[in-house]
C-alpha atoms as a PDB file:
ATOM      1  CA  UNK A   1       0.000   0.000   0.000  1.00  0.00           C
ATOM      2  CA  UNK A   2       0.897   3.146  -0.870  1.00  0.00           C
ATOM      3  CA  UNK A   3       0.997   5.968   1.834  1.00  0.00           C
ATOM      4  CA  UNK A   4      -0.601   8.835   0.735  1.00  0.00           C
ATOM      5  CA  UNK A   5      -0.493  11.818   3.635  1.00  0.00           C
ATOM      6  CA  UNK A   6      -2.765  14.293   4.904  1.00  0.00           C
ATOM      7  CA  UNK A   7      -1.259  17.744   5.641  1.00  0.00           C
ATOM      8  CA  UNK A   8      -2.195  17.822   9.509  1.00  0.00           C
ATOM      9  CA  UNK A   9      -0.265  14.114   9.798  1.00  0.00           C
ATOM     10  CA  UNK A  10       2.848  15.958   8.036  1.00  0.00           C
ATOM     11  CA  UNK A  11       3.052  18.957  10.223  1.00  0.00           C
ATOM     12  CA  UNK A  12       3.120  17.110  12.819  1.00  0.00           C
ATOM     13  CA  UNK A  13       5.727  15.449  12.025  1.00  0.00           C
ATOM     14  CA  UNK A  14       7.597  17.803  10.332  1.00  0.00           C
ATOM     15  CA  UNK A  15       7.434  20.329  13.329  1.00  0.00           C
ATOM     16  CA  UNK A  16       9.974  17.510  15.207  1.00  0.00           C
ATOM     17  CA  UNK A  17      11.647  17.225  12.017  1.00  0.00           C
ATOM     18  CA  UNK A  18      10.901  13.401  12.061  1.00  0.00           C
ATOM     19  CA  UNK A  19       9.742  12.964   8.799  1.00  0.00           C
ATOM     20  CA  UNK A  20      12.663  10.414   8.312  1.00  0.00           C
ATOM     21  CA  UNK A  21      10.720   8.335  11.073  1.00  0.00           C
ATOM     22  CA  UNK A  22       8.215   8.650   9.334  1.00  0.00           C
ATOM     23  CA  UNK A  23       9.982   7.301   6.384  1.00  0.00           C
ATOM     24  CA  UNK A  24      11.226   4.390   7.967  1.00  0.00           C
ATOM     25  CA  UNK A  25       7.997   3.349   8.207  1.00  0.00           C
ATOM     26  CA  UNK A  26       6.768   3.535   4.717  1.00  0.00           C
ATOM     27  CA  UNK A  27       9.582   4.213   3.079  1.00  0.00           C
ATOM     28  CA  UNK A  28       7.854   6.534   0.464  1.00  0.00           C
ATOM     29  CA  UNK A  29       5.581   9.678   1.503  1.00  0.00           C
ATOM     30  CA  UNK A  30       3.276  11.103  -1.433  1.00  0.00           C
ATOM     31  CA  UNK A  31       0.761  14.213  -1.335  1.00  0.00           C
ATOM     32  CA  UNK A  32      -2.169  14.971  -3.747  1.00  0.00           C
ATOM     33  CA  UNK A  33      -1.326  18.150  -5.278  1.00  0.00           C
ATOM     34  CA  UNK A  34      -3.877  19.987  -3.183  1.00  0.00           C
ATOM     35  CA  UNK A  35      -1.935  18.863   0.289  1.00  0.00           C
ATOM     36  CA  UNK A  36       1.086  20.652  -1.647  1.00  0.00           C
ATOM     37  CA  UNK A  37      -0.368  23.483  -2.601  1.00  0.00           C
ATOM     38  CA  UNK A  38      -1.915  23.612   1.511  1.00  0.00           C
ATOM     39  CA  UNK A  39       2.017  23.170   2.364  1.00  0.00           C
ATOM     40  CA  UNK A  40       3.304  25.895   0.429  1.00  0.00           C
ATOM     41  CA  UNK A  41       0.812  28.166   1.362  1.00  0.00           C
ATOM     42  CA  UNK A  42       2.439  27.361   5.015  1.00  0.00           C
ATOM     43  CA  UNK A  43       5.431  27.773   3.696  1.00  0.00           C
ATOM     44  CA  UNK A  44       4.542  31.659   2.669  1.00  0.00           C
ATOM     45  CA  UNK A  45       3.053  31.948   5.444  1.00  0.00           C
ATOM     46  CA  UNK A  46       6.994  31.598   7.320  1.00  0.00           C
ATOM     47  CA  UNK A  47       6.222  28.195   8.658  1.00  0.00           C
ATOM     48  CA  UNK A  48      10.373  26.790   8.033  1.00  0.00           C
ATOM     49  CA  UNK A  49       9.669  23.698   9.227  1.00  0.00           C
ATOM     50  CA  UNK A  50       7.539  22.723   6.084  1.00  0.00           C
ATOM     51  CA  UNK A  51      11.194  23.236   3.976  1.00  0.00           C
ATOM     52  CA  UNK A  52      12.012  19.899   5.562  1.00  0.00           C
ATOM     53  CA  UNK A  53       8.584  18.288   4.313  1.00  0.00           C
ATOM     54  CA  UNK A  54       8.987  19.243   1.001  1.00  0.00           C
ATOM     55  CA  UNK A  55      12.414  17.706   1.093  1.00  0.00           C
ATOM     56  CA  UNK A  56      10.536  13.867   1.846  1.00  0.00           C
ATOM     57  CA  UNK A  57       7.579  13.711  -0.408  1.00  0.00           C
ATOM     58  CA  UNK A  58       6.606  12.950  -3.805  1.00  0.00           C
ATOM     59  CA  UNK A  59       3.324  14.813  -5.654  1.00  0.00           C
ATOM     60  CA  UNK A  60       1.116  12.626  -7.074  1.00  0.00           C
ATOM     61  CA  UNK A  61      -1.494  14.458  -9.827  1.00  0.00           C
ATOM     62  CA  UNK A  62      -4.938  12.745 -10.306  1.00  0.00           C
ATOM     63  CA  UNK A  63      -5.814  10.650 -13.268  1.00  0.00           C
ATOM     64  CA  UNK A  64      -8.527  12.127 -15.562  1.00  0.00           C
ATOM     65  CA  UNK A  65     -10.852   9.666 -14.087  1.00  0.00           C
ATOM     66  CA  UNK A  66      -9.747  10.209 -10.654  1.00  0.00           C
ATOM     67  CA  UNK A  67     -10.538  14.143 -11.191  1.00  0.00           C
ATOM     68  CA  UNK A  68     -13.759  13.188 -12.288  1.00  0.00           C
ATOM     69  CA  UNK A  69     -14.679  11.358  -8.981  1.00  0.00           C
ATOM     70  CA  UNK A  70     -12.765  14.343  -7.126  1.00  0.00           C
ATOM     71  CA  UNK A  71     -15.391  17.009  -8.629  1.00  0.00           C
ATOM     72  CA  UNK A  72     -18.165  14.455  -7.680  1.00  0.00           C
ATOM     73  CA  UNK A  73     -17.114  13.970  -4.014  1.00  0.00           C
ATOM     74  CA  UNK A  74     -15.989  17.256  -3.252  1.00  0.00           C
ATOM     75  CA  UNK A  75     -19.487  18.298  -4.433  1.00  0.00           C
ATOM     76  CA  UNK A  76     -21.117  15.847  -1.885  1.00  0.00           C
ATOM     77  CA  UNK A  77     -19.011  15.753   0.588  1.00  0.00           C
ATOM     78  CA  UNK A  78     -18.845  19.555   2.194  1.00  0.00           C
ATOM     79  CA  UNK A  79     -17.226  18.572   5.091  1.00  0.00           C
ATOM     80  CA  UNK A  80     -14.174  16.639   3.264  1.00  0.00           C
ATOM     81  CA  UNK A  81     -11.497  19.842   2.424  1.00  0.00           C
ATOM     82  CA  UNK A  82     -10.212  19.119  -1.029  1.00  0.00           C
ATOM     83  CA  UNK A  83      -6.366  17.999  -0.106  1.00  0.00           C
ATOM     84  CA  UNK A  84      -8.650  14.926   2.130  1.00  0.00           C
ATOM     85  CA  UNK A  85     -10.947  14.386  -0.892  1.00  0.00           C
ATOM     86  CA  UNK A  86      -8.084  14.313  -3.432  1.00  0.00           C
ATOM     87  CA  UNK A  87      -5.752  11.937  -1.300  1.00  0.00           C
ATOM     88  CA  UNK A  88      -9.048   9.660  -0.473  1.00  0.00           C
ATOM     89  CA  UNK A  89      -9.525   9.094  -4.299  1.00  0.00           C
ATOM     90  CA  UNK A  90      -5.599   8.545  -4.875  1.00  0.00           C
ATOM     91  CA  UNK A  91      -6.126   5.576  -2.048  1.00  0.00           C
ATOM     92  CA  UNK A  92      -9.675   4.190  -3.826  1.00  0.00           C
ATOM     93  CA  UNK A  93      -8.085   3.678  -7.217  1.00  0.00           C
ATOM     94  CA  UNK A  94      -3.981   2.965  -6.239  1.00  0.00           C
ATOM     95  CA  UNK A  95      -4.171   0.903  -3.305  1.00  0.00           C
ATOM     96  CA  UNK A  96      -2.851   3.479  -1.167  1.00  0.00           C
ATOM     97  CA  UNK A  97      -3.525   4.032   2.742  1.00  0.00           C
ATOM     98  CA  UNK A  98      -4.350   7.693   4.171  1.00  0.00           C
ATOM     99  CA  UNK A  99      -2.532   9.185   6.506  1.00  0.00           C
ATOM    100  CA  UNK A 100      -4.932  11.955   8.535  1.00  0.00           C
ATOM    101  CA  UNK A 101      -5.985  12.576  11.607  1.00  0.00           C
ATOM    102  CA  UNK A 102      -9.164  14.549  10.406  1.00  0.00           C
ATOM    103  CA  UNK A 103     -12.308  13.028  11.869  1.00  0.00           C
ATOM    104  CA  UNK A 104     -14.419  13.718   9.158  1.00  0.00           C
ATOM    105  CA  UNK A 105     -11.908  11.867   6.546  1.00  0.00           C
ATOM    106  CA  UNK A 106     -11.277   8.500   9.354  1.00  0.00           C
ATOM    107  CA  UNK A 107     -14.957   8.520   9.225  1.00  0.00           C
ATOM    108  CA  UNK A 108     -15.171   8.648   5.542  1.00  0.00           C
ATOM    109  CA  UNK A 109     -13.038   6.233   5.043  1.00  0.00           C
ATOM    110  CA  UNK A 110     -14.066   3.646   8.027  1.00  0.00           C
ATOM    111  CA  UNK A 111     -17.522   4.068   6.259  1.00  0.00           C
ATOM    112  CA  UNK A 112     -16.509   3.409   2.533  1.00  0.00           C
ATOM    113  CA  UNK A 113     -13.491   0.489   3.430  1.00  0.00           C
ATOM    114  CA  UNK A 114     -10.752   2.803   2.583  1.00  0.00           C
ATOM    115  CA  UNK A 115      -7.851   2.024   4.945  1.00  0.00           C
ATOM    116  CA  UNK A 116      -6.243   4.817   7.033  1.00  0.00           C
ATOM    117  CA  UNK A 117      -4.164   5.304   9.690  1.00  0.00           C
ATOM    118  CA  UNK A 118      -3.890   7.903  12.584  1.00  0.00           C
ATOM    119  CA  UNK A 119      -1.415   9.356  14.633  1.00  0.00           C
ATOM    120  CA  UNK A 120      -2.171   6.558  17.429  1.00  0.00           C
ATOM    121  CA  UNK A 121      -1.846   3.640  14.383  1.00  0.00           C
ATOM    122  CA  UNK A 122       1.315   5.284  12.988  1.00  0.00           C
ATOM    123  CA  UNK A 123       2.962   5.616  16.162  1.00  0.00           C
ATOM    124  CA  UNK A 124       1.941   2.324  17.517  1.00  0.00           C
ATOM    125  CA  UNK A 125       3.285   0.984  14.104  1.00  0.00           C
ATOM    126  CA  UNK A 126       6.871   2.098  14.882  1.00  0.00           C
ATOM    127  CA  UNK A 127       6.518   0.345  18.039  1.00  0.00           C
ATOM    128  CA  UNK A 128       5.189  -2.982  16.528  1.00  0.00           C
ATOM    129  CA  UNK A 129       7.821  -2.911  13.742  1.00  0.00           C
ATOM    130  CA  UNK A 130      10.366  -2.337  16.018  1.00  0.00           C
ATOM    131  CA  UNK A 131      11.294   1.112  14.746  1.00  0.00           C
ATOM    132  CA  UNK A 132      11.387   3.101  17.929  1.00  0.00           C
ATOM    133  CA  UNK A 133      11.440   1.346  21.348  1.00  0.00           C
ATOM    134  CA  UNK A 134       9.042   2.665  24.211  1.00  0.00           C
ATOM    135  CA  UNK A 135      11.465   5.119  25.268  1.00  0.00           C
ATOM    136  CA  UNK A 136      12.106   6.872  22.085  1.00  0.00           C
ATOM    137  CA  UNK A 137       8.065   6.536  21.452  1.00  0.00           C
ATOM    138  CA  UNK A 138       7.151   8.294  24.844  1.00  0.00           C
ATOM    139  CA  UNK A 139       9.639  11.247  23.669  1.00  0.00           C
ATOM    140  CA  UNK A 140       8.637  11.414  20.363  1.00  0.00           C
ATOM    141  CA  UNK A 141       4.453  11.793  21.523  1.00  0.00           C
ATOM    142  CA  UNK A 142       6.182  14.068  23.681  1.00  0.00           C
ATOM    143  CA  UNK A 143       7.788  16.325  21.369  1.00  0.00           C
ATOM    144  CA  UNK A 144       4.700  16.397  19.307  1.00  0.00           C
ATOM    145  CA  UNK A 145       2.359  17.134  21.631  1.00  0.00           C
ATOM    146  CA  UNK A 146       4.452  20.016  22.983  1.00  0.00           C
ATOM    147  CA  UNK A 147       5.376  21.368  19.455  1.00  0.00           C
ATOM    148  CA  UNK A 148       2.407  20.920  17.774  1.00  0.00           C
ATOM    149  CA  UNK A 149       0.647  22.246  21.027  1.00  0.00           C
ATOM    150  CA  UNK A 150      -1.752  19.086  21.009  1.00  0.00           C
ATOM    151  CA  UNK A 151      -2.636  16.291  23.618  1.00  0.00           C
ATOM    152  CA  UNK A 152      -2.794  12.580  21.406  1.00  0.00           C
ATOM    153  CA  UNK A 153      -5.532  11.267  23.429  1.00  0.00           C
ATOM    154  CA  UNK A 154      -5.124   7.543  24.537  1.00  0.00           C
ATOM    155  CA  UNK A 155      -1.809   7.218  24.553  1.00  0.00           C
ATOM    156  CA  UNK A 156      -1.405   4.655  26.759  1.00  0.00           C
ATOM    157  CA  UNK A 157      -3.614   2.111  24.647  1.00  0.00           C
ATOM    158  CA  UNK A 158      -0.760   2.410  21.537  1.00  0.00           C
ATOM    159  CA  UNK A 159       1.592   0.121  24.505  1.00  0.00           C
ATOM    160  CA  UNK A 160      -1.138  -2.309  24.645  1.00  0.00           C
ATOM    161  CA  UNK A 161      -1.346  -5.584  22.631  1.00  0.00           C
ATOM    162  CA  UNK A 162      -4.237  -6.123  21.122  1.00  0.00           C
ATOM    163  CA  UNK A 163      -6.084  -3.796  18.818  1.00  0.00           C
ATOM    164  CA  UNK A 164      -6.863  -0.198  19.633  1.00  0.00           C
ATOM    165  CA  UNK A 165      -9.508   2.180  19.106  1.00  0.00           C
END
């Protein structure tokens, strides 16, 4: 599967400059071309740390047919922004899984059987691949929560075994 990111899962990242952990995980980041265009607007806007995200993903441009079925959606879906809509279609027709942590899109895609993952999935998927242990986990949440001025609720359930919410 392809991973195909959101902007909000990127900044967040990005902020800690950890994109290459991010990297490790699935080797290859790619943005619709409406998630770039959202990251260079941050860019103008004198965010630096997007510099660094630009450096570690590829732009992927919608098919003819996929821009079809973006038009459609974004139409009926108000509450999908167009960088969601346009990485949503990308997974549909490539095989790809998003990477958001927008509601609205999770929901989306829990509702339509389009796979996604989370910041609690991603991060619990460097622990289960063995890419960061438990201590650099805890200070990686911890960095993001404090740079990105965010609390990842449940934390505690990405140690568990089993499945989480």
């Amino acid at each position: 599967m392809i991973p195909i990111a959101d902007t909000d899962i990127l900044s967040m990242f990005g902020k800690v400059k950890s994109i290459n952990t991010l990297r490790l995980l699935f080797n290859e980041l790619y943005v619709p071309t409406a998630v770039y265009e959202e990251l260079l607007r941050a860019k103008d806007a004198g965010l630096s740390f997007i510099d660094y995200v630009l450096d570690d993903i590829e732009v992927i441009n919608l098919s003819e047919e996929e821009h079809h079925e973006y038009i459609s959606l974004l139409k009926n879906e108000k509450y999908l922004h167009k960088g969601e809509v346009q990485a949503i279609i990308i997974c549909k027709h490539r095989g790809g899984v998003l990477l958001t942590n927008d509601k609205k899109a999770k929901k989306f895609c829990t509702k339509n059987g389009n796979p996604c993952f989370d910041i609690k999935g991603i991060l619990r998927a460097f622990l289960l691949r063995d890419i960061l242990n438990e201590i650099e986990l805890r200070q990686l949440i911890s960095q993001i929560e404090d740079t990105d001025n965010t609390t990842i609720k449940g934390i505690e359930e990405i140690f568990l075994t089993g499945h989480i919410k």
